[in-house]
N, C-alpha and C. Protein backbone atom coordinates (compact mmCIF):
# COMPACT_ATOMS: atom_id res chain seq x y z
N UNK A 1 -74.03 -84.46 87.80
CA UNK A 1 -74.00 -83.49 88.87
C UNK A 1 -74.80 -83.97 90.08
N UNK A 2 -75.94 -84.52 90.24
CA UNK A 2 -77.07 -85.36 90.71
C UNK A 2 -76.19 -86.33 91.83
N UNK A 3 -75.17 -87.43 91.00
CA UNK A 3 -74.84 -87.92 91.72
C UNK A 3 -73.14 -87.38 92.37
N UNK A 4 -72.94 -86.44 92.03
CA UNK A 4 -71.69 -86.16 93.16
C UNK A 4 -72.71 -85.37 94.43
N UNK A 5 -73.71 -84.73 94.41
CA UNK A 5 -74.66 -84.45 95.50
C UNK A 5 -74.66 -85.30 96.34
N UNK A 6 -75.31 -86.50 95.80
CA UNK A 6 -75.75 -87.91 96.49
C UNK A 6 -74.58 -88.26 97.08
N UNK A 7 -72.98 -88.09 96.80
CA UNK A 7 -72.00 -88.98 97.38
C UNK A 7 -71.73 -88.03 98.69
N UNK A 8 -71.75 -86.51 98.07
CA UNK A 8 -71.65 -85.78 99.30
C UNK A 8 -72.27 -85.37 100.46
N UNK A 9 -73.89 -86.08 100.36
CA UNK A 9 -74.55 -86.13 101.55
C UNK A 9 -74.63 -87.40 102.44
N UNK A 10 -74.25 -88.72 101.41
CA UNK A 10 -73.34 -89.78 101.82
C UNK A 10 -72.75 -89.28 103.04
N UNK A 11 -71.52 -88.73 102.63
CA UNK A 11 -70.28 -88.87 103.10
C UNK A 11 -70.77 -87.40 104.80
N UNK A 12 -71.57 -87.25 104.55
CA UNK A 12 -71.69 -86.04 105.11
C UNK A 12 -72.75 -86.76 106.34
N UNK A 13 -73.61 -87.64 106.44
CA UNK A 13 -74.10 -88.58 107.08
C UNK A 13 -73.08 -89.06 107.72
N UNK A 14 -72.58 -89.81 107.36
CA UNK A 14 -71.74 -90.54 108.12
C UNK A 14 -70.42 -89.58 108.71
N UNK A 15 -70.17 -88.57 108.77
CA UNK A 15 -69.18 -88.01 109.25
C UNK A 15 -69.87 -87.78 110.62
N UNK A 16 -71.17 -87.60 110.60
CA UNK A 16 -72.00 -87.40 112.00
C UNK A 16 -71.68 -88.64 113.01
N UNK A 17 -71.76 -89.47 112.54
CA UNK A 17 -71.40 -90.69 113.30
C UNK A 17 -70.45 -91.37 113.93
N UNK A 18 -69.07 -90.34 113.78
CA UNK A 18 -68.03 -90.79 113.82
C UNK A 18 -67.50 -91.12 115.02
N UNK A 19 -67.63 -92.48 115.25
CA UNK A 19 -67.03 -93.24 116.23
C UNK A 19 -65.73 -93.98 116.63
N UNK A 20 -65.55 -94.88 117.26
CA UNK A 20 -64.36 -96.00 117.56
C UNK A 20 -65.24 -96.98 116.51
N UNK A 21 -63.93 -97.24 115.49
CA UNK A 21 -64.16 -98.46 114.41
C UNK A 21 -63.16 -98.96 113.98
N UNK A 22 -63.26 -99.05 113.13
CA UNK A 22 -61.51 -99.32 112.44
C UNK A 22 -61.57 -98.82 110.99
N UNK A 23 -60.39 -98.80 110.44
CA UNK A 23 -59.77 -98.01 109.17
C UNK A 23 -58.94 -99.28 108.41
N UNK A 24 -59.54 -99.42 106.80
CA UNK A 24 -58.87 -99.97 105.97
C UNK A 24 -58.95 -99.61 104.86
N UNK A 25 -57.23 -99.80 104.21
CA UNK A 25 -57.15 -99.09 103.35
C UNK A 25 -56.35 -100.37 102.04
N UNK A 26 -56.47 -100.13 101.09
CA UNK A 26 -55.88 -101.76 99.82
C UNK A 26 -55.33 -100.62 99.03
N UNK A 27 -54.32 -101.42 98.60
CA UNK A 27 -54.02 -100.55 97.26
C UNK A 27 -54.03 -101.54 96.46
N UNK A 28 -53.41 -101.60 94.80
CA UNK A 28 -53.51 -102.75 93.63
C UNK A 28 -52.38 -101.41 92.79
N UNK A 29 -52.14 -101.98 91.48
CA UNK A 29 -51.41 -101.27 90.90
C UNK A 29 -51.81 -99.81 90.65
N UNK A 30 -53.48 -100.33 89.98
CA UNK A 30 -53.95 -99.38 89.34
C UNK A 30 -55.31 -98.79 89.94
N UNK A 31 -55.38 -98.97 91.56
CA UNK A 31 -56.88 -98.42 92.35
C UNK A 31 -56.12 -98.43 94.19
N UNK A 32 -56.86 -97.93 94.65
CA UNK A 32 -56.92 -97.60 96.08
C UNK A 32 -58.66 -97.84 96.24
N UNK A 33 -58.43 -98.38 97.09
CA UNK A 33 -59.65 -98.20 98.15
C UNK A 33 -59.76 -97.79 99.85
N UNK A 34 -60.45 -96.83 100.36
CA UNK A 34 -60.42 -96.64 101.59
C UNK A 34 -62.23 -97.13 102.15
N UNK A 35 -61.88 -98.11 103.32
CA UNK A 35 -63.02 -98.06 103.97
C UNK A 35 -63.24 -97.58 105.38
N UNK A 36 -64.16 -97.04 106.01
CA UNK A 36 -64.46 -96.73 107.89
C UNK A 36 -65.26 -97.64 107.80
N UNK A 37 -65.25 -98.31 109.18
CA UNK A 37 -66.25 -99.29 110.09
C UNK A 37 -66.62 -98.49 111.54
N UNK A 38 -67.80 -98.53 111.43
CA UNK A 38 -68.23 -98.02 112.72
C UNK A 38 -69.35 -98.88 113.19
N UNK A 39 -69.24 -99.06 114.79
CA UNK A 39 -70.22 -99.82 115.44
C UNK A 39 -71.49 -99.08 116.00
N UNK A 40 -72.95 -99.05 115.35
CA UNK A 40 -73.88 -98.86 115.46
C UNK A 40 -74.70 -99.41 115.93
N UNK A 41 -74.75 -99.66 117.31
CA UNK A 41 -75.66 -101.06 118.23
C UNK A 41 -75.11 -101.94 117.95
N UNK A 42 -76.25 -103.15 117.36
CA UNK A 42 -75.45 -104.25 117.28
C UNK A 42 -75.51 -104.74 115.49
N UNK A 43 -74.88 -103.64 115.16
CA UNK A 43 -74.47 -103.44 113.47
C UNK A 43 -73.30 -102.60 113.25
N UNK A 44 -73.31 -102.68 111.89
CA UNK A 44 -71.81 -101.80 111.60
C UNK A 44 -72.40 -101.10 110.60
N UNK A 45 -72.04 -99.53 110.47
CA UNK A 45 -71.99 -98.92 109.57
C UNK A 45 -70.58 -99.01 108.81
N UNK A 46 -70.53 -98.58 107.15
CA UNK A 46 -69.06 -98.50 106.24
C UNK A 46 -69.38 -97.75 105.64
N UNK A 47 -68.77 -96.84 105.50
CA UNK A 47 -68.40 -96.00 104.26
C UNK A 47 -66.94 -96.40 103.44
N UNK A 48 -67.48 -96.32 102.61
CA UNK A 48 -66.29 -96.51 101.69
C UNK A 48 -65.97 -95.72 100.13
N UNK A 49 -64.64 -95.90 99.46
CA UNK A 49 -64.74 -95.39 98.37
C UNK A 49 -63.70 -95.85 97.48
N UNK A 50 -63.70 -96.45 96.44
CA UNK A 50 -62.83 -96.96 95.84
C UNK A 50 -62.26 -96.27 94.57
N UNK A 51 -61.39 -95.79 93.85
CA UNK A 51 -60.78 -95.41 92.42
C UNK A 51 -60.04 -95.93 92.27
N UNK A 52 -60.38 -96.25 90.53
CA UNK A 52 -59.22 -96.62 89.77
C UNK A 52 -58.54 -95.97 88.58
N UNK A 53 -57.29 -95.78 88.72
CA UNK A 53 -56.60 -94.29 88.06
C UNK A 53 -56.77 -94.85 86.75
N UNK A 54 -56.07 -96.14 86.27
CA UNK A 54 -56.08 -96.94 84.90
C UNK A 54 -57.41 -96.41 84.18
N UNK A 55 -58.57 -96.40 84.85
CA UNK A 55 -59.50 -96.42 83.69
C UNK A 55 -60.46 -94.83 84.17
N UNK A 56 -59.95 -94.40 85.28
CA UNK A 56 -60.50 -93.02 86.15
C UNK A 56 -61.92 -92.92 86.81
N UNK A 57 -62.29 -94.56 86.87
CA UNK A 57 -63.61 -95.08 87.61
C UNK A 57 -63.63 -94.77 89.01
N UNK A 58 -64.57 -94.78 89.66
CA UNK A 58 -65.14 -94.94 91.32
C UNK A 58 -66.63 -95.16 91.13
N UNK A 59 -66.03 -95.71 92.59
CA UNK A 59 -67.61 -96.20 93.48
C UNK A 59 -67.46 -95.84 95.01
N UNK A 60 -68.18 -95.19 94.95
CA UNK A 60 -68.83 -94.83 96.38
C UNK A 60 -69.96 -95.57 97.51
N UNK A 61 -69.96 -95.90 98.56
CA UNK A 61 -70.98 -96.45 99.42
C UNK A 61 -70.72 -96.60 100.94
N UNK A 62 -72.15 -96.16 101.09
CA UNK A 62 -72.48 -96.44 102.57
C UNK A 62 -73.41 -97.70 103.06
N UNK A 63 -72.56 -98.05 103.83
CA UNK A 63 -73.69 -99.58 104.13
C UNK A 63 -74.09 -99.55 105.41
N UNK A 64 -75.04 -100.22 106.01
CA UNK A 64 -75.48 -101.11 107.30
C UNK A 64 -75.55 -102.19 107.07
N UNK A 65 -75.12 -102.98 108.20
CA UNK A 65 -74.94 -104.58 108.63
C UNK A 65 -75.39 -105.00 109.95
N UNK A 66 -75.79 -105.73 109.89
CA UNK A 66 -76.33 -106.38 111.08
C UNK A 66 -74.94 -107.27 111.53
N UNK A 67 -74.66 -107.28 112.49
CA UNK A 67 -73.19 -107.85 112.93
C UNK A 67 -73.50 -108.87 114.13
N UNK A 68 -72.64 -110.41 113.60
CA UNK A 68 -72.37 -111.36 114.98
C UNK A 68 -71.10 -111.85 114.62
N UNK A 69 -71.27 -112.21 115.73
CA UNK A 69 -70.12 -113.15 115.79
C UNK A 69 -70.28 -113.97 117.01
N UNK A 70 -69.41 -115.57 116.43
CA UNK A 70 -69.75 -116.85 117.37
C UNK A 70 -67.97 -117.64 117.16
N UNK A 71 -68.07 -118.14 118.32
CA UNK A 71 -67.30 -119.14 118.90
C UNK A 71 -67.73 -120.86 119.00
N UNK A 72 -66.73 -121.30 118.11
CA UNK A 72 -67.65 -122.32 118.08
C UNK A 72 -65.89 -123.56 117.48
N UNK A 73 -66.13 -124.74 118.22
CA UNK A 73 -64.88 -125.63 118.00
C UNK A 73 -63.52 -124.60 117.85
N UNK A 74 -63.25 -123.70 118.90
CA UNK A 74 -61.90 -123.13 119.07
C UNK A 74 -61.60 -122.10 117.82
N UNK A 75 -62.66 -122.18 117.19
CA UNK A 75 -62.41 -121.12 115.51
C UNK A 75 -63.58 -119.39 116.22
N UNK A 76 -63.22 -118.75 115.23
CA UNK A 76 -64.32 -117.67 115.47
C UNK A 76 -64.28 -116.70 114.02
N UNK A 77 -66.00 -116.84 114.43
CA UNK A 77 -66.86 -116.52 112.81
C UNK A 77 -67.52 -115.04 113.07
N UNK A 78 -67.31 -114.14 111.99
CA UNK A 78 -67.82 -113.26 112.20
C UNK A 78 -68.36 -112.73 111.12
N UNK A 79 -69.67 -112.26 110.70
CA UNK A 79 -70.53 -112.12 110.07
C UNK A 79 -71.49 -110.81 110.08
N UNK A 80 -72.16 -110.50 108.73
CA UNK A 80 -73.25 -109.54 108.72
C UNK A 80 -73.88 -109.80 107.52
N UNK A 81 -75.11 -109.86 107.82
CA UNK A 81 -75.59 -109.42 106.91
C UNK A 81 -76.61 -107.82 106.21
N UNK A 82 -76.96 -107.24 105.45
CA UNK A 82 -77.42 -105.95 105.00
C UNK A 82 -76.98 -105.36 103.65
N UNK A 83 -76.91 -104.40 103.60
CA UNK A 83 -77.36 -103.58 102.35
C UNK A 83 -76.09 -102.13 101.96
N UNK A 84 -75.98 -101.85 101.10
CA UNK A 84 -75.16 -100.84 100.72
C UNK A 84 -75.46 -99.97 99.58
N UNK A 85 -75.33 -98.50 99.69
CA UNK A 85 -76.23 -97.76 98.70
C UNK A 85 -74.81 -97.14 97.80
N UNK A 86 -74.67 -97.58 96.44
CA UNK A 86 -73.48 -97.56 96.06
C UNK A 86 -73.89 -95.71 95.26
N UNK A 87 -72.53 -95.26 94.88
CA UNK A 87 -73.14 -94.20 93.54
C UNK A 87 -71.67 -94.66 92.93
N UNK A 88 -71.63 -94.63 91.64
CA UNK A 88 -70.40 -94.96 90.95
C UNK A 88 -70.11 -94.55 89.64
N UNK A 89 -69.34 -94.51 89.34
CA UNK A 89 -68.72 -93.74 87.77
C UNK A 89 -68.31 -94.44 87.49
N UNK A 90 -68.59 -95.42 85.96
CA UNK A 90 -67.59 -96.47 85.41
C UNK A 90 -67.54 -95.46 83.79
N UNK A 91 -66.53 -95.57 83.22
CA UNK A 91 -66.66 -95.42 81.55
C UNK A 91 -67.42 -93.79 81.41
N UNK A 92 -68.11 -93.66 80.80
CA UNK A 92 -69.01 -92.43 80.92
C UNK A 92 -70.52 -92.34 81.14
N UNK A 93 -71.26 -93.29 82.01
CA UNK A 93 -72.04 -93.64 82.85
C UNK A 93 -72.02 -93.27 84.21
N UNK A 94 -73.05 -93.40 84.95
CA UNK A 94 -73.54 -93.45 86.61
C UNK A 94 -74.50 -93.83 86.35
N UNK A 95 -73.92 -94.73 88.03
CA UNK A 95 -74.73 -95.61 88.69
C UNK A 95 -75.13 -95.09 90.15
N UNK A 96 -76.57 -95.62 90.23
CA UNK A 96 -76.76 -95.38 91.53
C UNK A 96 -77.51 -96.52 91.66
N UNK A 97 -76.87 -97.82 93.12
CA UNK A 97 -77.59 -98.60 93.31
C UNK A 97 -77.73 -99.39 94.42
N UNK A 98 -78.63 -99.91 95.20
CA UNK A 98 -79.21 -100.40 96.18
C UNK A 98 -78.41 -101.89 96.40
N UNK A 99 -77.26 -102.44 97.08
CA UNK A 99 -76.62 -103.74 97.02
C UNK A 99 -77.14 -104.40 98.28
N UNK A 100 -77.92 -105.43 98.24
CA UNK A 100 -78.00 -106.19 99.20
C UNK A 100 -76.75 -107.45 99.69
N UNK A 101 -76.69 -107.88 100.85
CA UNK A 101 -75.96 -109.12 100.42
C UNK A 101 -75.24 -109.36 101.85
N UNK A 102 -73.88 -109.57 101.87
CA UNK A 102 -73.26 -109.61 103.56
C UNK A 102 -71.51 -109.95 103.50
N UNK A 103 -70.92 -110.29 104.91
CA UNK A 103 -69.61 -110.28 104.62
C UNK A 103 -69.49 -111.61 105.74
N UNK A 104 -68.08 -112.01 105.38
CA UNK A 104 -67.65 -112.98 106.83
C UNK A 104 -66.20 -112.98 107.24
N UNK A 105 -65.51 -113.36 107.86
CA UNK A 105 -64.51 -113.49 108.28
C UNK A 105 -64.29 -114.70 109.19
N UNK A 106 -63.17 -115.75 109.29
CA UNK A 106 -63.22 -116.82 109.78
C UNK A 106 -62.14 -116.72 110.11
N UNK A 107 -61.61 -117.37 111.20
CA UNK A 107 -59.97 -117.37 112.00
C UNK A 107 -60.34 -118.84 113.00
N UNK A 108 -59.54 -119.90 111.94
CA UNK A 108 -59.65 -121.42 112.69
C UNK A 108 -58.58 -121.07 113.62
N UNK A 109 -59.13 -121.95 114.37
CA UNK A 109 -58.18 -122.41 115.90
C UNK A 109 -58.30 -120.64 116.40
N UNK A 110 -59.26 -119.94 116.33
CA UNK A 110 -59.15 -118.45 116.79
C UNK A 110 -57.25 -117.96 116.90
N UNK A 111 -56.74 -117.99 115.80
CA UNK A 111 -55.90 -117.87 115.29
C UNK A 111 -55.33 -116.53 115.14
N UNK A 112 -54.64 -115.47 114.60
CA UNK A 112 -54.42 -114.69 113.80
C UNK A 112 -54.08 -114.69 112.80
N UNK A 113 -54.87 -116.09 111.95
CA UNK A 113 -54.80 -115.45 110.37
C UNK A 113 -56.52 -115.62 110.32
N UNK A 114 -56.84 -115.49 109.17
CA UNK A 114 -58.10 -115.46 108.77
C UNK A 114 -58.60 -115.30 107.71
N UNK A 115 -59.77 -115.84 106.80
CA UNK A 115 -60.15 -115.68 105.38
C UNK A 115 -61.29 -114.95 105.48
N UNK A 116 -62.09 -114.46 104.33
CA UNK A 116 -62.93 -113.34 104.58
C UNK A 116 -63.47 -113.48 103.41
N UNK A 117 -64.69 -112.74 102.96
CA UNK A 117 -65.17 -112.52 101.71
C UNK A 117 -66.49 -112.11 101.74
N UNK A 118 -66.71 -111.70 100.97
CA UNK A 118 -68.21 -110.70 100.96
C UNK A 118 -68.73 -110.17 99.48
N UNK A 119 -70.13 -110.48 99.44
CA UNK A 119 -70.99 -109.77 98.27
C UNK A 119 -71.92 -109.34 98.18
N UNK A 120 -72.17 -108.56 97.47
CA UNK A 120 -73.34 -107.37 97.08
C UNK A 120 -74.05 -107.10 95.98
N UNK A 121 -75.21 -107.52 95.69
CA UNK A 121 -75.85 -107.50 94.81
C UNK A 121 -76.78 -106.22 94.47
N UNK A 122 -77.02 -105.84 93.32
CA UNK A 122 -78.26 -104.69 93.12
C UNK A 122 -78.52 -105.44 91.69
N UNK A 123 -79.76 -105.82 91.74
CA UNK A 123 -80.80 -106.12 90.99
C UNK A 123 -81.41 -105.13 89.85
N UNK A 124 -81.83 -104.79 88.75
CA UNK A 124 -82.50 -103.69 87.92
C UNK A 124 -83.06 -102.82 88.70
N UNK A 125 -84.22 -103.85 89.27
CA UNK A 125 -85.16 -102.82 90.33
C UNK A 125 -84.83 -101.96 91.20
N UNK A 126 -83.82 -101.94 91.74
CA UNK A 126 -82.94 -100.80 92.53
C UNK A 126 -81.77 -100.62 91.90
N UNK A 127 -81.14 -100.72 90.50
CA UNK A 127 -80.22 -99.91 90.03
C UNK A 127 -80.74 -98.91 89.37
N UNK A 128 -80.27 -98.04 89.22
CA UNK A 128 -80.72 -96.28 88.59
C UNK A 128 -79.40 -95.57 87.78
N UNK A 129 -80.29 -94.71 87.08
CA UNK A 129 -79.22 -93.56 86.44
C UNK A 129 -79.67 -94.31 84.79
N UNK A 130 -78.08 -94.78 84.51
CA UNK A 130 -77.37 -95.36 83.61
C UNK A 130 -77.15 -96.73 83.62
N UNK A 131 -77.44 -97.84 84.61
CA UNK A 131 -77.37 -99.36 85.58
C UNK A 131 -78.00 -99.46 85.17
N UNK A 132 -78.14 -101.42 85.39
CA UNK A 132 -79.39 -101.99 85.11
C UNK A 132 -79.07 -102.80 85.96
N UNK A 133 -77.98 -103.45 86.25
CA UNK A 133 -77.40 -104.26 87.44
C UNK A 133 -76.33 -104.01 87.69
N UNK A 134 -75.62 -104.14 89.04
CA UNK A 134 -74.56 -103.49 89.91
C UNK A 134 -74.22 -104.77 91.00
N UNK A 135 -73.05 -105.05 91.20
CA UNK A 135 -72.37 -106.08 91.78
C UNK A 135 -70.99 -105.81 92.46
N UNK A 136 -70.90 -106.35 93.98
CA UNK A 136 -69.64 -105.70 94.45
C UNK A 136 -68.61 -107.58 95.23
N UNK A 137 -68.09 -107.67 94.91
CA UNK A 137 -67.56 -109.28 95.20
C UNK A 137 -66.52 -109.00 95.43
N UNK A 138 -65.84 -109.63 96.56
CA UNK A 138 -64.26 -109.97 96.98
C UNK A 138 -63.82 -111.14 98.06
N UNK A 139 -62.75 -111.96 98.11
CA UNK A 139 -62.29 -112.44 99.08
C UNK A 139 -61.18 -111.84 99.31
N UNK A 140 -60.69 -112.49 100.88
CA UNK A 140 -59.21 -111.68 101.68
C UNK A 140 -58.40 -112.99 102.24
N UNK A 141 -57.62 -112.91 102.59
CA UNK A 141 -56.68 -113.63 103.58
C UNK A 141 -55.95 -112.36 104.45
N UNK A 142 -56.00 -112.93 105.28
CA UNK A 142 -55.40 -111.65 106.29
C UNK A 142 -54.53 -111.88 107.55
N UNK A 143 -53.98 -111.67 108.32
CA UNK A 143 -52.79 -112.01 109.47
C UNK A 143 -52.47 -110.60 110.49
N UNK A 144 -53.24 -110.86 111.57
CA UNK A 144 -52.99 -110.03 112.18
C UNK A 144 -51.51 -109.75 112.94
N UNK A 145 -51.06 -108.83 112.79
CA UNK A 145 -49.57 -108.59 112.53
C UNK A 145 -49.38 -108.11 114.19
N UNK A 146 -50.44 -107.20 114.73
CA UNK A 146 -50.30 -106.49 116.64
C UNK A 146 -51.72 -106.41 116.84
N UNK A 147 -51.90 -106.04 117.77
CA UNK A 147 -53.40 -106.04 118.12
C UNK A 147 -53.63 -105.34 117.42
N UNK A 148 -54.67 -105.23 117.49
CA UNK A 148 -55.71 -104.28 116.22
C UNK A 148 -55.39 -103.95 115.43
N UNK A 149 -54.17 -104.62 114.45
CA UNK A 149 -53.92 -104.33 112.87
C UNK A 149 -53.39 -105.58 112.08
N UNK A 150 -54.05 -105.81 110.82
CA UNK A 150 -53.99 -106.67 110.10
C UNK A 150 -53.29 -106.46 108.50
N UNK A 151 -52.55 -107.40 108.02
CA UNK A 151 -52.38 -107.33 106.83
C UNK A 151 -53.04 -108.25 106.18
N UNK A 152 -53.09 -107.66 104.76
CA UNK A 152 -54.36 -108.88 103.76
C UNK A 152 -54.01 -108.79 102.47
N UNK A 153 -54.41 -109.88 101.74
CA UNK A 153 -54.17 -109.78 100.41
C UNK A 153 -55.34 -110.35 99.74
N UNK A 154 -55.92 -109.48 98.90
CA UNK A 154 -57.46 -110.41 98.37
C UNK A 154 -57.53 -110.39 96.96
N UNK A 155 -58.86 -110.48 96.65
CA UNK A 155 -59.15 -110.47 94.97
C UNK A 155 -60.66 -109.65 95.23
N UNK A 156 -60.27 -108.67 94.24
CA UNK A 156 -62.12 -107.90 94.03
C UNK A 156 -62.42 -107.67 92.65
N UNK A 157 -63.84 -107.98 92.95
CA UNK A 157 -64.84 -107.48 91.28
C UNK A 157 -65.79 -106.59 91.85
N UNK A 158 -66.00 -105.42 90.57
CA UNK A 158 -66.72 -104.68 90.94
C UNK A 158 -67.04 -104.01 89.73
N UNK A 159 -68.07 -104.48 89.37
CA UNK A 159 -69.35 -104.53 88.06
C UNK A 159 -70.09 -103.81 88.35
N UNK A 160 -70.83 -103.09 87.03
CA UNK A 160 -71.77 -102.76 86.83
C UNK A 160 -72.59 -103.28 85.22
N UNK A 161 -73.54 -103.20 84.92
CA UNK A 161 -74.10 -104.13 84.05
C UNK A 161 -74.91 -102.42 83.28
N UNK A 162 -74.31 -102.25 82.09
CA UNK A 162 -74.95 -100.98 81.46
C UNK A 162 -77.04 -100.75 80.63
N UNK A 163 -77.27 -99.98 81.16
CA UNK A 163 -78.52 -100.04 80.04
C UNK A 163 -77.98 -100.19 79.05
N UNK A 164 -76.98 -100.54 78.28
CA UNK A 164 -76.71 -100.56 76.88
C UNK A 164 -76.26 -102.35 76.66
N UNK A 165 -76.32 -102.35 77.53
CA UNK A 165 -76.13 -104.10 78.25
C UNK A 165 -74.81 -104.51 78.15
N UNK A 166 -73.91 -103.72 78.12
CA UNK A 166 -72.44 -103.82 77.96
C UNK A 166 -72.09 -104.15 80.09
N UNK A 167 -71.41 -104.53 80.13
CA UNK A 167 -70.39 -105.18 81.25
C UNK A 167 -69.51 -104.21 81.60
N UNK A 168 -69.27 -103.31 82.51
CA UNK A 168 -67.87 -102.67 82.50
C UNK A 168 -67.47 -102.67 84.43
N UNK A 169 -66.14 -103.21 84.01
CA UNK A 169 -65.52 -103.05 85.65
C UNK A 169 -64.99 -102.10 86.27
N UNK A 170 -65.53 -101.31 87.44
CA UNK A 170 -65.15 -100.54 87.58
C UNK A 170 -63.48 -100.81 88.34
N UNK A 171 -63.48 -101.75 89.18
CA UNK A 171 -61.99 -102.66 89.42
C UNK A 171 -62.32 -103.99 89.36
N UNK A 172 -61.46 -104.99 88.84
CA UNK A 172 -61.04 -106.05 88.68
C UNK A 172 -59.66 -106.86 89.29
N UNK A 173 -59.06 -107.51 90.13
CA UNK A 173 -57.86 -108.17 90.59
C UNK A 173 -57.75 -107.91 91.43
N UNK A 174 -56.26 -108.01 92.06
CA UNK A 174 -55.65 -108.65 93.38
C UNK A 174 -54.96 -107.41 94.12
N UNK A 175 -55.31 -106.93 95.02
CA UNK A 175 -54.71 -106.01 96.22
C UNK A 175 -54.28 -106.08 97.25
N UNK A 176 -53.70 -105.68 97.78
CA UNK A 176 -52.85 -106.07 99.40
C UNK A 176 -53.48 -104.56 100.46
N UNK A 177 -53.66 -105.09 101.44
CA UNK A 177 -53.80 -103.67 102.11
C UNK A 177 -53.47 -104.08 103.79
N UNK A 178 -54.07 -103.21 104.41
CA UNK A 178 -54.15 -102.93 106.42
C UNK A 178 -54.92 -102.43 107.07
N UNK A 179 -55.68 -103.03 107.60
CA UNK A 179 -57.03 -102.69 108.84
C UNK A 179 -56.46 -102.57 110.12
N UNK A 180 -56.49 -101.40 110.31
CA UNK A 180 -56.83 -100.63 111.80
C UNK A 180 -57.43 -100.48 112.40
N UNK A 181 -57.57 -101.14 113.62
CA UNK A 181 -58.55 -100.95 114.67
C UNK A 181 -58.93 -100.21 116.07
N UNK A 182 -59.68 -98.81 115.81
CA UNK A 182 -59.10 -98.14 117.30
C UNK A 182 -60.12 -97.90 117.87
């Protein structure tokens, strides 16, 4: 009960903030994920939320990032690094946990395609509940299709590590999705 509170003052934070960002959304057979990006100075806030029907898991999180990006030999790199406060339901557990870590995105020859990937770590010391460690990992390939919208196809893991020391994923494999940018 504790943590659907926590997701809903989450989500209730960040609705305050609601700016020009962009919108992406993946599907996979058996999960959806939706994320918001919003520009906060010179960082990005995300909210996000992922389920998966197959096993009836989610994870929830809000992050900050510190955001650049550089030009450099005709390519362009874009980067953050920061933190994300996950709450999640795997199996019959919750998690609540603190992910440090960052993301990138690369487009050689400043191109419209581009590779991407990003991870997130939570350590014991900031996992809680039912956690002992919590992990969020993915890469993308992506092709921007018109201005400000992209198609992608990636691979995600998204672990949690049980006090019972069991392993369980809350998603695992390969999704396709589309980022919107307005």
């Amino acid at each position: 009960m504790y943590l659907r509170l926590i997701v809903l003052a989450l989500f209730a934070a960040v609705s305050v903030a609601a700016t020009a960002g962009s919108l992406d959304v993946n599907l996979s057979r058996d999960s959806i994920e939706g994320r918001y990006n919003s520009s906060v100075g010179l960082g990005e806030m995300t909210l996000g939320a992922l389920y998966n029907d197959d096993q009836k898991d989610w994870a929830a999180n809000i992050g900050l990032l510190a955001m650049s990006e550089v030009n450099s030999a005709g390519s362009r790199l874009e980067g953050g690094l920061g933190g994300k406060i996950y709450a999640v339901s795997v199996g019959n557990a919750e998690v609540l946990a603190l992910g440090l870590g960052g993301q990138f995105r690369w487009f050689p020859g400043n191109s419209s395609f581009g590779l991407g990937g990003y991870a997130f770590y939570a350590p014991g010391i900031v996992t809680l509940l039912d956690g002992r460690r919590f992990r969020e990992v993915g890469v993308r390939a992506e092709v921007e299709l018109f201005r400000n919208s992209s198609l992608y196809i990636g691979y995600r893991e998204v672990r949690a590590e049980l006090d019972d020391h069991t392993k369980r994923d809350v998603d695992k494999g390969s999704f396709i999705g589309i980022q919107i940018r307005f």
